[in-house]
C-alpha atoms as a PDB file:
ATOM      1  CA  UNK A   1      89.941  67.794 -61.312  1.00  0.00           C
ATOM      2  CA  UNK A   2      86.343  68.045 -59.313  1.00  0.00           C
ATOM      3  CA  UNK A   3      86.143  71.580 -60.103  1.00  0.00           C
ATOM      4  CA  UNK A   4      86.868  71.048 -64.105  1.00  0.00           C
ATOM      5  CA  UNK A   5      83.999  68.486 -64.292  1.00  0.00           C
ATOM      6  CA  UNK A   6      81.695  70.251 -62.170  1.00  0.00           C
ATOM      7  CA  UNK A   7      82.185  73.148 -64.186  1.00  0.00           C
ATOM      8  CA  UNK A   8      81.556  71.241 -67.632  1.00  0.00           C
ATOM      9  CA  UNK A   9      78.776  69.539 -66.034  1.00  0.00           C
ATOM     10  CA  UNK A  10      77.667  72.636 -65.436  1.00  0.00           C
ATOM     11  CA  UNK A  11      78.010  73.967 -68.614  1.00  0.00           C
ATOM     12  CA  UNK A  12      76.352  71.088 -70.057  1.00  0.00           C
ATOM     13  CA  UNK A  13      73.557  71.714 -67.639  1.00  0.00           C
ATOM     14  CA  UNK A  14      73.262  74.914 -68.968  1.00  0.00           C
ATOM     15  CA  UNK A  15      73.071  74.177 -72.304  1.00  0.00           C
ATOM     16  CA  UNK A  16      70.439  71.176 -71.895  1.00  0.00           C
ATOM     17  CA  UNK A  17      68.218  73.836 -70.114  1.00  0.00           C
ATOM     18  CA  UNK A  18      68.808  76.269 -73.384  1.00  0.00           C
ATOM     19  CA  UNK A  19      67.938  73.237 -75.943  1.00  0.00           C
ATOM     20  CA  UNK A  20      71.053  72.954 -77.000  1.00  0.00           C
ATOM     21  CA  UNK A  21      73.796  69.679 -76.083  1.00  0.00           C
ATOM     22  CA  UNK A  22      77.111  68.833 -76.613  1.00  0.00           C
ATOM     23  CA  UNK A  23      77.846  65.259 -76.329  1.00  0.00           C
ATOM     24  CA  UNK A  24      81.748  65.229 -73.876  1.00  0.00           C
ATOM     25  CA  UNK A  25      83.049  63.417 -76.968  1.00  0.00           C
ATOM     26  CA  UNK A  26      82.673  66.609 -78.721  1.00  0.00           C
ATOM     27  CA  UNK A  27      84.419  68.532 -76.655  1.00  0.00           C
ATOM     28  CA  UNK A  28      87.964  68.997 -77.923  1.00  0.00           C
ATOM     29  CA  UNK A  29      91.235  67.614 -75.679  1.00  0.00           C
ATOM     30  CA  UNK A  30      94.003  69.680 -76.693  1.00  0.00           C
ATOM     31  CA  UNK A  31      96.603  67.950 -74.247  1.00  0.00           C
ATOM     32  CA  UNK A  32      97.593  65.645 -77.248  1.00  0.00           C
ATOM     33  CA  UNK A  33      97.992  67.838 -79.943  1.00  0.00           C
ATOM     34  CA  UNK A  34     101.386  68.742 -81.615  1.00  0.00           C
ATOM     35  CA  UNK A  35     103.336  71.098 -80.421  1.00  0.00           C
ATOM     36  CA  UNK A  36     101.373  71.790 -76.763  1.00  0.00           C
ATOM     37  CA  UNK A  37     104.562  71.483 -74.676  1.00  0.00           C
ATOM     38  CA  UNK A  38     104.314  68.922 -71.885  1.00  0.00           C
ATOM     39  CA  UNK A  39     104.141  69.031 -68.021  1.00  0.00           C
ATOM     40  CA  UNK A  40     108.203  68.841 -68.013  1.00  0.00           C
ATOM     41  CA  UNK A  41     108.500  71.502 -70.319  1.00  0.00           C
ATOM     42  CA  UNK A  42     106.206  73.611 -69.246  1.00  0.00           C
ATOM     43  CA  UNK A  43     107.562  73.788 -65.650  1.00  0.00           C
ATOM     44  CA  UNK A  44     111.134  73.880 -66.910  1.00  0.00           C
ATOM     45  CA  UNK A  45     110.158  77.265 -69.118  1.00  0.00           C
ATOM     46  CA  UNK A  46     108.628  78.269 -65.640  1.00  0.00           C
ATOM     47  CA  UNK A  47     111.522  77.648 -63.981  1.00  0.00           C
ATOM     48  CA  UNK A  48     113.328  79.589 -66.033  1.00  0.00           C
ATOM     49  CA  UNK A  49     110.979  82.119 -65.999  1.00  0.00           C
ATOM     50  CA  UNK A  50     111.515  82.277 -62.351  1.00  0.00           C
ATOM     51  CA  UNK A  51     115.407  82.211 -62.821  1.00  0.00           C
ATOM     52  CA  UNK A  52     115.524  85.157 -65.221  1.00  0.00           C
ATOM     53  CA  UNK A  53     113.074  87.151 -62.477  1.00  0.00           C
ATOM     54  CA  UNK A  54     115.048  86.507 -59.590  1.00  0.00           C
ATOM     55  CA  UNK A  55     118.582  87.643 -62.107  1.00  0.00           C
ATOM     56  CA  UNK A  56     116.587  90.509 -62.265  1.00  0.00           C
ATOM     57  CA  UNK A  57     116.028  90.972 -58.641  1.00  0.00           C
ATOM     58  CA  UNK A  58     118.949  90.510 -57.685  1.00  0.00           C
ATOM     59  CA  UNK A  59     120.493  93.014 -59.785  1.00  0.00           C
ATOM     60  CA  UNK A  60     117.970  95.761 -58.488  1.00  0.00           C
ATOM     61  CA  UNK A  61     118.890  94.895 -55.077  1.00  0.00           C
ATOM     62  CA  UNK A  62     122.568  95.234 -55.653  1.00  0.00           C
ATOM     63  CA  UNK A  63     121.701  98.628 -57.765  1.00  0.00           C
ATOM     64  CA  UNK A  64     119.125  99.680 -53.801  1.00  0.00           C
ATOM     65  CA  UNK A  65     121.712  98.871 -52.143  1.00  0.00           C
ATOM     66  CA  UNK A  66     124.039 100.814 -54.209  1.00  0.00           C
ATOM     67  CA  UNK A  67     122.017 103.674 -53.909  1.00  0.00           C
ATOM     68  CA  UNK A  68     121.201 103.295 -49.726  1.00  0.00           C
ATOM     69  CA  UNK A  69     125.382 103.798 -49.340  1.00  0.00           C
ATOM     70  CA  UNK A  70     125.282 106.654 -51.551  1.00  0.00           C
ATOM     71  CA  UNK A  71     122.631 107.894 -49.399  1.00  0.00           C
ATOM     72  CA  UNK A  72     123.703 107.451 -46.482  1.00  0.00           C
ATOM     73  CA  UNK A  73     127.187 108.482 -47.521  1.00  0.00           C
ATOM     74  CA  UNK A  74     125.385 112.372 -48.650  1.00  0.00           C
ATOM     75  CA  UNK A  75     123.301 112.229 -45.597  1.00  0.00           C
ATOM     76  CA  UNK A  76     126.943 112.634 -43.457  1.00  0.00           C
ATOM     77  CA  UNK A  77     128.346 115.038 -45.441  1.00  0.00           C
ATOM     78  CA  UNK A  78     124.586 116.980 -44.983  1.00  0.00           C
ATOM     79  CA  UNK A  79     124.802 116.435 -41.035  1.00  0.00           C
ATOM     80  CA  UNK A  80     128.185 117.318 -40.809  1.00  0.00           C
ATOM     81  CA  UNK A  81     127.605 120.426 -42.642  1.00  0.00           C
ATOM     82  CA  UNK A  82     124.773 121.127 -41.148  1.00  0.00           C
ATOM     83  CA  UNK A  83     126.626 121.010 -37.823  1.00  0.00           C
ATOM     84  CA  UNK A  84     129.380 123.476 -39.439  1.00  0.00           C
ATOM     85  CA  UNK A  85     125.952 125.832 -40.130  1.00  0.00           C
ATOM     86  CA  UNK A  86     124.442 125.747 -36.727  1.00  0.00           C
ATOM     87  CA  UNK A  87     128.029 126.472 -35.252  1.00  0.00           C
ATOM     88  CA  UNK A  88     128.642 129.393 -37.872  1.00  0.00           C
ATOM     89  CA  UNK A  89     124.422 130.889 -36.956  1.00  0.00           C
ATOM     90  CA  UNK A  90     125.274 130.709 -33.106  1.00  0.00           C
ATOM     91  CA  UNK A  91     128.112 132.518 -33.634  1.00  0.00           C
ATOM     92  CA  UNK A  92     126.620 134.983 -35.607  1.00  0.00           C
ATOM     93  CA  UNK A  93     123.720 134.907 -33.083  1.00  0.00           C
ATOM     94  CA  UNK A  94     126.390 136.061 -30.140  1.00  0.00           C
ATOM     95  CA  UNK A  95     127.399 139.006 -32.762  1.00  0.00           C
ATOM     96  CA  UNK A  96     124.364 140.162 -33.316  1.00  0.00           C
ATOM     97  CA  UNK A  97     123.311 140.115 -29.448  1.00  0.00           C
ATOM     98  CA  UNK A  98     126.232 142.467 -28.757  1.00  0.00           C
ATOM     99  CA  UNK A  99     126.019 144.416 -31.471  1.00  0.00           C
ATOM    100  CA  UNK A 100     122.277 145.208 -30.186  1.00  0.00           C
ATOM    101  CA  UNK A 101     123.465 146.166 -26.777  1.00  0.00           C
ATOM    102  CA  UNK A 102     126.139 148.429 -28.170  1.00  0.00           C
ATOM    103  CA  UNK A 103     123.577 150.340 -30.000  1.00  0.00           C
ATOM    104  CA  UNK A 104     120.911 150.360 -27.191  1.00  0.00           C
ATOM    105  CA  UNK A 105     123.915 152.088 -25.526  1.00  0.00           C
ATOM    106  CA  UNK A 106     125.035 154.239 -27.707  1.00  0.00           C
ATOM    107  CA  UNK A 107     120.838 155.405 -27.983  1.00  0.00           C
ATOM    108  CA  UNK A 108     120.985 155.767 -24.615  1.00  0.00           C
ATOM    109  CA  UNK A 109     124.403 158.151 -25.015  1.00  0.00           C
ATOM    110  CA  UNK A 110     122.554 159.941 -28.056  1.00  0.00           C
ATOM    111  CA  UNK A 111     119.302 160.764 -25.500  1.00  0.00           C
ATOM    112  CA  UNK A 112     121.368 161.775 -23.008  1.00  0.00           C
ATOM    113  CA  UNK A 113     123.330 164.025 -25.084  1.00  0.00           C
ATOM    114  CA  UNK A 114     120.050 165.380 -26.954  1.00  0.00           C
ATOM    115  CA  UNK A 115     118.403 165.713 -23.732  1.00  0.00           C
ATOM    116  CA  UNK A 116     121.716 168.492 -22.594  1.00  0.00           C
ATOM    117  CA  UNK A 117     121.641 170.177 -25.366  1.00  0.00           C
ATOM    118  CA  UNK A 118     118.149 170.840 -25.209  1.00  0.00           C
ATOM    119  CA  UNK A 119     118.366 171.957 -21.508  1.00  0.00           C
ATOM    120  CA  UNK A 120     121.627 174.025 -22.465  1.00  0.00           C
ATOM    121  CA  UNK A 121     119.754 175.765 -25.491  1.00  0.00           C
ATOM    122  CA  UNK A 122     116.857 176.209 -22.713  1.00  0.00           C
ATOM    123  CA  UNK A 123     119.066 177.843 -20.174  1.00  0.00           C
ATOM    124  CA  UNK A 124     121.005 180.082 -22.618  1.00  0.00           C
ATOM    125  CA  UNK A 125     117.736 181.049 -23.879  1.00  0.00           C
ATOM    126  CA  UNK A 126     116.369 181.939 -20.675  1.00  0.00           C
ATOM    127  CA  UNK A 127     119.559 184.379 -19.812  1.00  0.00           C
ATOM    128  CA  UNK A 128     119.654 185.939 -23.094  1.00  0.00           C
ATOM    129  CA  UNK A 129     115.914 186.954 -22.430  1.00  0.00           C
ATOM    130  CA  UNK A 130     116.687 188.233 -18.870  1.00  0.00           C
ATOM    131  CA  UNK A 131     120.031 190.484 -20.900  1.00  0.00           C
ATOM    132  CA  UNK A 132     117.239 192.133 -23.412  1.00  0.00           C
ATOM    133  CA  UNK A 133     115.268 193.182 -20.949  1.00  0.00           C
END
């Protein structure tokens, strides 16, 4: 209530400086006129206000929560399959690892064998030079 009439004194103040007054009896009340709803009714509409809001609320925490099982339900199927995966790459990882050593092997074999013929071509080579001459 201070601040209301130290605003309109204000406001008076402000227009006495300008030239121009307004006398408080000139200022309109509206609290009287028809259909302004009362104190009573205007915190009942508020409290329904509030009532509808927290409806509301309510129903988009059910819908969350809803939503957080769902989750959470996917999220276990993604673990469990991603579980499955990691099980399925080591396995493929210990595949692949001997698979590698069996051709690192079988490379060495292949030298080895390259390496013979090459000496065998070398020493035939060397007799049948040593039979034309």
């Amino acid at each position: 209530m201070l601040a209301k009439i130290s605003r309109l004194d204000h406001c008076i103040f402000k227009q006495f400086l300008v030239g121009t007054t307004v006398a408080s009896y000139e200022i309109e009340d509206t609290s009287d006129w028809l259909g302004c709803p009362t104190r009573l009714e205007t915190v009942k509409h508020y409290a329904s206000m509030l009532e509808e809001d927290i409806q509301i609320l309510r129903f988009q925490l059910r819908t969350a929560k809803e939503n957080i099982s769902c989750l959470v339900e996917i999220n276990a199927q993604l673990t469990a399959e991603l579980k499955k995966n990691r099980v399925w790459m080591a396995n493929l990882e210990t595949e692949t690892s001997n698979q590698l050593s069996q051709i690192q092997s079988l490379t060495m074999v292949l030298d080895r064998k390259t390496r013979i013929i090459f000496e065998l071509q070398a020493a035939n080579g060397c007799r049948s030079s040593k039979k034309t001459t």
